[in-house]
N, C-alpha and C. Protein backbone atom coordinates (compact mmCIF):
# COMPACT_ATOMS: atom_id res chain seq x y z
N UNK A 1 -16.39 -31.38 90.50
CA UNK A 1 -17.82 -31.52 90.41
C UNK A 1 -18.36 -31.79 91.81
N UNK A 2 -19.16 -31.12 92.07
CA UNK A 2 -19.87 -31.31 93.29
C UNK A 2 -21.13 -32.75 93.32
N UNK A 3 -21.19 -33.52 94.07
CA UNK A 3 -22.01 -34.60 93.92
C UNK A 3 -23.42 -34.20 94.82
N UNK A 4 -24.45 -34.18 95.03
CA UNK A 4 -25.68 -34.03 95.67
C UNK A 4 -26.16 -35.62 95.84
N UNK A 5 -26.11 -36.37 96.85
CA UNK A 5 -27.59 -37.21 96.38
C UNK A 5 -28.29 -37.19 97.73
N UNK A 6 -29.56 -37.39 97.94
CA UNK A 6 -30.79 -37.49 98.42
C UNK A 6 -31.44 -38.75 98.28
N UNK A 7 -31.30 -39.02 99.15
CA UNK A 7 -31.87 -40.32 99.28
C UNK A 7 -33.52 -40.53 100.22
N UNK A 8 -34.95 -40.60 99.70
CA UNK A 8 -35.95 -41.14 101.00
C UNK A 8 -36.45 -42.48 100.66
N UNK A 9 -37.88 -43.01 101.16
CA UNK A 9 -37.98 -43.73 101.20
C UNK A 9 -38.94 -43.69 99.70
N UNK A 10 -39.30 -42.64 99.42
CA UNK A 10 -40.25 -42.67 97.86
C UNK A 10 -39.10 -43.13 96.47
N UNK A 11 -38.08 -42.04 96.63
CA UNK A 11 -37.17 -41.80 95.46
C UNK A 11 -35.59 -41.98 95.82
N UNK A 12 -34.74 -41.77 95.07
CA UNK A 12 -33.30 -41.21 95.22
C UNK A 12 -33.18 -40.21 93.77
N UNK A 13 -32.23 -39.30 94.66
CA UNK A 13 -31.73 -38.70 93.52
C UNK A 13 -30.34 -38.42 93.54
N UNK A 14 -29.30 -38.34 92.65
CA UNK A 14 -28.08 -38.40 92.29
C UNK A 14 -27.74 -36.89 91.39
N UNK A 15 -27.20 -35.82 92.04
CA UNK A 15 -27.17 -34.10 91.24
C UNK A 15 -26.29 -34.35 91.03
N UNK A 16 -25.50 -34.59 89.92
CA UNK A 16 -23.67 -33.67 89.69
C UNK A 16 -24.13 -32.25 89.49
N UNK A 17 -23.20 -31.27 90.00
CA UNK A 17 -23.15 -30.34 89.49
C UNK A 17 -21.54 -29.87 89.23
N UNK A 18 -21.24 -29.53 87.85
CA UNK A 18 -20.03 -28.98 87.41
C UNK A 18 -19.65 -27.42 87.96
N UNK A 19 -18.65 -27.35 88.12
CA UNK A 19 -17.93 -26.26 88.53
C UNK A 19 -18.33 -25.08 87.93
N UNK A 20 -18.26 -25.48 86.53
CA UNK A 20 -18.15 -24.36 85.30
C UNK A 20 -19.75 -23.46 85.29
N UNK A 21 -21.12 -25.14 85.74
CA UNK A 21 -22.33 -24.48 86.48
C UNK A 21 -22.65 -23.64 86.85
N UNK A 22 -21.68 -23.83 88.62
CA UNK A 22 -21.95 -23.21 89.09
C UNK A 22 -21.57 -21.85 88.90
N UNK A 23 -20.03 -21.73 88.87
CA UNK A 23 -19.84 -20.42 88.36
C UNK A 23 -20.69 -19.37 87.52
N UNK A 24 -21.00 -20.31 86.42
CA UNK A 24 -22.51 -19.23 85.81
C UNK A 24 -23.62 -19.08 86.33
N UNK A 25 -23.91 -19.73 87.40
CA UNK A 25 -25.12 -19.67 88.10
C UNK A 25 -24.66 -18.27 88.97
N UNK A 26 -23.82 -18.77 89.45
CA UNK A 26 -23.08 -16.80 90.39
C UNK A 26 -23.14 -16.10 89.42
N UNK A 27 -22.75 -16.08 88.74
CA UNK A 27 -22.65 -14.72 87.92
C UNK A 27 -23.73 -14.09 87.15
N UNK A 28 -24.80 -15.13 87.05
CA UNK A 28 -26.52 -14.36 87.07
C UNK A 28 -26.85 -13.99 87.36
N UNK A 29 -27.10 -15.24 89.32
CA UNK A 29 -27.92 -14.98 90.61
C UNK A 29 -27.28 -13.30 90.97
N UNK A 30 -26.17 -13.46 90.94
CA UNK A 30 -25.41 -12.05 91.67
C UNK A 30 -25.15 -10.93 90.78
N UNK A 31 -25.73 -10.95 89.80
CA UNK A 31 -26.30 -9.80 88.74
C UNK A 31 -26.75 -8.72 89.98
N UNK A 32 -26.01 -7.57 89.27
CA UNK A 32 -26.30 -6.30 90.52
C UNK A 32 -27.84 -6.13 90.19
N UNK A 33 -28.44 -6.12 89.45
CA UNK A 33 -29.67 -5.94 88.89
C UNK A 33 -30.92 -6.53 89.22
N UNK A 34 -30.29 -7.86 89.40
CA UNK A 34 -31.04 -9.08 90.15
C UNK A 34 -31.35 -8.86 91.84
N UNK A 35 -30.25 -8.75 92.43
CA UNK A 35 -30.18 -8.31 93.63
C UNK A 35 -30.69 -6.89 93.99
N UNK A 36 -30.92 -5.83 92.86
CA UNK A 36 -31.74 -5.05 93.52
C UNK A 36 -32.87 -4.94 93.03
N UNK A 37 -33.31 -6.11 92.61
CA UNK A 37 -35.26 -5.83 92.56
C UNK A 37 -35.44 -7.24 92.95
N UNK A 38 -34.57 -8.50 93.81
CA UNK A 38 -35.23 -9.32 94.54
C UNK A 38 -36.31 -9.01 95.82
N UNK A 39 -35.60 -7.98 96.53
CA UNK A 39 -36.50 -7.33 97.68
C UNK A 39 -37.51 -6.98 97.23
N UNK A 40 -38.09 -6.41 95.95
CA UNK A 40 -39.26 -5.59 94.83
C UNK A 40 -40.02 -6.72 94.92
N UNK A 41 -39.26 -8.05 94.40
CA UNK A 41 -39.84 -9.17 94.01
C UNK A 41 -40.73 -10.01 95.41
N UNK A 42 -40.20 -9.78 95.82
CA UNK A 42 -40.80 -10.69 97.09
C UNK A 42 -40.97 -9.88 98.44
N UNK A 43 -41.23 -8.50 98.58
CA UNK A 43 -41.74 -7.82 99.29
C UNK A 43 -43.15 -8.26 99.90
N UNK A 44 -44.05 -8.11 98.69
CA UNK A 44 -45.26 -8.91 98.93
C UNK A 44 -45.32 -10.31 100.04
N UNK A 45 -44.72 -10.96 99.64
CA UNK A 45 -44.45 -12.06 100.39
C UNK A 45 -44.14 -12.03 101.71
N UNK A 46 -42.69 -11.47 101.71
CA UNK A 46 -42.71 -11.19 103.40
C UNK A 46 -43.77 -10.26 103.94
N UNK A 47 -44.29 -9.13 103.25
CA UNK A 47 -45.52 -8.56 103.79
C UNK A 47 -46.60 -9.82 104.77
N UNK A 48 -46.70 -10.71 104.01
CA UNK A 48 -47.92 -11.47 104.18
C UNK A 48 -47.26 -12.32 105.54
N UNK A 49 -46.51 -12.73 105.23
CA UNK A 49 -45.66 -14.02 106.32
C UNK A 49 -45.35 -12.62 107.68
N UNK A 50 -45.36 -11.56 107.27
CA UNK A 50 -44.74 -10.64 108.65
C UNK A 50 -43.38 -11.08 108.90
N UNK A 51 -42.63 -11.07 107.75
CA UNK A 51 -40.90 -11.22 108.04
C UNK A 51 -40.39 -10.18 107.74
N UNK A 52 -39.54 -9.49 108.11
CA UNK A 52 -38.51 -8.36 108.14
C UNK A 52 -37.31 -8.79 107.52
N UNK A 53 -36.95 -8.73 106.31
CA UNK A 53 -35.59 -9.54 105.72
C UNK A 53 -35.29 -8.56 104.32
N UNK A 54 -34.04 -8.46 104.03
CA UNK A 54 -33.79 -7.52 102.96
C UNK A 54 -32.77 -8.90 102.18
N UNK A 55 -32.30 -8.99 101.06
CA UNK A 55 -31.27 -9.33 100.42
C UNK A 55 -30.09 -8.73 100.33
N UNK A 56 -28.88 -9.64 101.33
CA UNK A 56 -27.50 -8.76 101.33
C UNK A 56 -27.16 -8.51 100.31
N UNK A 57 -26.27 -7.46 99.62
CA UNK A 57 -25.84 -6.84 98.54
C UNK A 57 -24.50 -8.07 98.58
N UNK A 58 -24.12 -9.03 97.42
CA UNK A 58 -22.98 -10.25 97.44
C UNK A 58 -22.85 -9.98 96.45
N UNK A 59 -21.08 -9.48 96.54
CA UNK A 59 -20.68 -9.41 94.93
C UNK A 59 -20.30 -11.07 94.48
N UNK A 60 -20.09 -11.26 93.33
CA UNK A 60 -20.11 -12.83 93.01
C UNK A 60 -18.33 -12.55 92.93
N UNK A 61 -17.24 -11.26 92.96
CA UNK A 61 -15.97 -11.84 93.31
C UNK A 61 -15.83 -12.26 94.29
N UNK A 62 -16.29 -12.03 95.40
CA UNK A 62 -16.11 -12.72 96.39
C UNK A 62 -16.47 -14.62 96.66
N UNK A 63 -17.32 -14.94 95.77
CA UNK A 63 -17.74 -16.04 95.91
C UNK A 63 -16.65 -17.01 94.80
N UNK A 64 -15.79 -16.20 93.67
CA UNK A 64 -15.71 -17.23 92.63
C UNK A 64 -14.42 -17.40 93.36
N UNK A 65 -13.61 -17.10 94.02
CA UNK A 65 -12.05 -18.36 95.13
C UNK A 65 -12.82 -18.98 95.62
N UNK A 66 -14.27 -18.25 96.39
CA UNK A 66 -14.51 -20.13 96.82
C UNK A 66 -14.84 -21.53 96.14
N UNK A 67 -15.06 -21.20 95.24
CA UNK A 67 -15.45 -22.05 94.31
C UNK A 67 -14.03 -22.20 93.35
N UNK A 68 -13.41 -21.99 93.05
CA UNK A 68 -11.74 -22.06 92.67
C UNK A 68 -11.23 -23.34 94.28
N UNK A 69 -11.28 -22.44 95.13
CA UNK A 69 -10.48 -23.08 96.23
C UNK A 69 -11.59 -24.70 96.66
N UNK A 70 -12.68 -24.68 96.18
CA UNK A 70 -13.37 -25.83 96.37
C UNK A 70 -12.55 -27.22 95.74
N UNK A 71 -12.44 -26.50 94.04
CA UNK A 71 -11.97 -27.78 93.33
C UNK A 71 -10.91 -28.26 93.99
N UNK A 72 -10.15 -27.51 94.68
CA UNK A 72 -9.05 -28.70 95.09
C UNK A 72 -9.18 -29.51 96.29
N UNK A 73 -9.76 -29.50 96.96
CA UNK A 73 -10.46 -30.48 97.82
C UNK A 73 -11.20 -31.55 97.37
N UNK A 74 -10.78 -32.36 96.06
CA UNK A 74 -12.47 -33.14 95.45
C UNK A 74 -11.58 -34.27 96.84
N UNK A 75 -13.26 -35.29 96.76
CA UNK A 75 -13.46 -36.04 97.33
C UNK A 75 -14.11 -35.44 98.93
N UNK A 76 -13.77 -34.55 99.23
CA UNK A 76 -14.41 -34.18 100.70
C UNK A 76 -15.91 -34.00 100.50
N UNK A 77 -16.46 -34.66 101.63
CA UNK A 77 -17.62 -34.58 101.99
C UNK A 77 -18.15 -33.49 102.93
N UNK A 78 -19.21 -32.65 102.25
CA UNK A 78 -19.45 -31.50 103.29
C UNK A 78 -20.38 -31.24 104.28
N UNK A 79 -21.56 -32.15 103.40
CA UNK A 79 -23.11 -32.36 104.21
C UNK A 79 -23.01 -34.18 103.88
N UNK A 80 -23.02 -34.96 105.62
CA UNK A 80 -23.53 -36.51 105.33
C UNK A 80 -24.61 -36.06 106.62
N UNK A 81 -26.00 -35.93 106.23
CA UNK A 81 -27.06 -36.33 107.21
C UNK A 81 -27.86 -37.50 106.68
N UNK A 82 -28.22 -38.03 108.16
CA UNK A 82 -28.98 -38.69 107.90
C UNK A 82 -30.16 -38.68 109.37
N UNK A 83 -31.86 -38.53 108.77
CA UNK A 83 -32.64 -38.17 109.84
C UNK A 83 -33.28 -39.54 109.64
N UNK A 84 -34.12 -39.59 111.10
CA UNK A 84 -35.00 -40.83 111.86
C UNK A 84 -35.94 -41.39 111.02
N UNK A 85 -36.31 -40.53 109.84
CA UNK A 85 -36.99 -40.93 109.44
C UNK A 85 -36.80 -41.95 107.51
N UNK A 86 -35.38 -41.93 107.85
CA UNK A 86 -34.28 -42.69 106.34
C UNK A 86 -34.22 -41.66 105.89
N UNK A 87 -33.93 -40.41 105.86
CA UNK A 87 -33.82 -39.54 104.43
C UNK A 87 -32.33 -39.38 104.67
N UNK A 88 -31.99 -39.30 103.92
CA UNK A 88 -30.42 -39.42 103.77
C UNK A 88 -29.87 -38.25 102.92
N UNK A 89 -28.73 -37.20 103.19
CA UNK A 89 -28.79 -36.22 102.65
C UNK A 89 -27.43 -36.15 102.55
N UNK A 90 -26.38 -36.14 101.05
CA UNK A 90 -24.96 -35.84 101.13
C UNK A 90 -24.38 -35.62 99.90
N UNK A 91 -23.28 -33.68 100.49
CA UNK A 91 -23.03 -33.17 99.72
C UNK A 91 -21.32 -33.74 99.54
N UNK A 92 -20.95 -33.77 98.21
CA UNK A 92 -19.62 -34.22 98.28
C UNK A 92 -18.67 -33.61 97.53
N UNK A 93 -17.66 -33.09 97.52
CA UNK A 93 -16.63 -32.65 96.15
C UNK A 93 -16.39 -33.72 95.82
């Protein structure tokens, strides 16, 4: 399980997110289908902002060893920030 928490000076928040999650979250987000009408989707947008950006074509096999090869690392910490102003930001297996 991946741990998220966020810490400022308003709130904290504490994310688990499960493995099994995420994996279905890849295998939506990276829907070939999805990925080719995100650019459709938000064309408009970069129109307006004047950004030049396409969505790389990511198959989700490529992503599910990393997420295999994640679980066995629990306990490592991947993101510990912390900025000037207290916000406190850390990702953890």
């Amino acid at each position: 399980m991946i741990h998220v928490k966020v810490k400022t000076k308003e709130a904290r928040f504490n994310i688990p997110i499960p493995y099994a999650l995420l994996n279905v979250v890849i295998s939506v987000v990276f829907l070939k289908f999805i990925q080719k009408h995100a650019d459709k989707w938000t064309k408009e947008h970069f129109k307006r902002k004047e950004l030049n950006f396409t969505f790389p074509l990511i198959d989700k096999s490529m992503l599910k060893p990393i997420v295999k090869e994640l679980k066995k690392h629990k306990g490592l910490v991947l993101v510990d920030v912390k900025a000037t102003d207290g916000t406190e930001v850390r990702v953890k297996l």
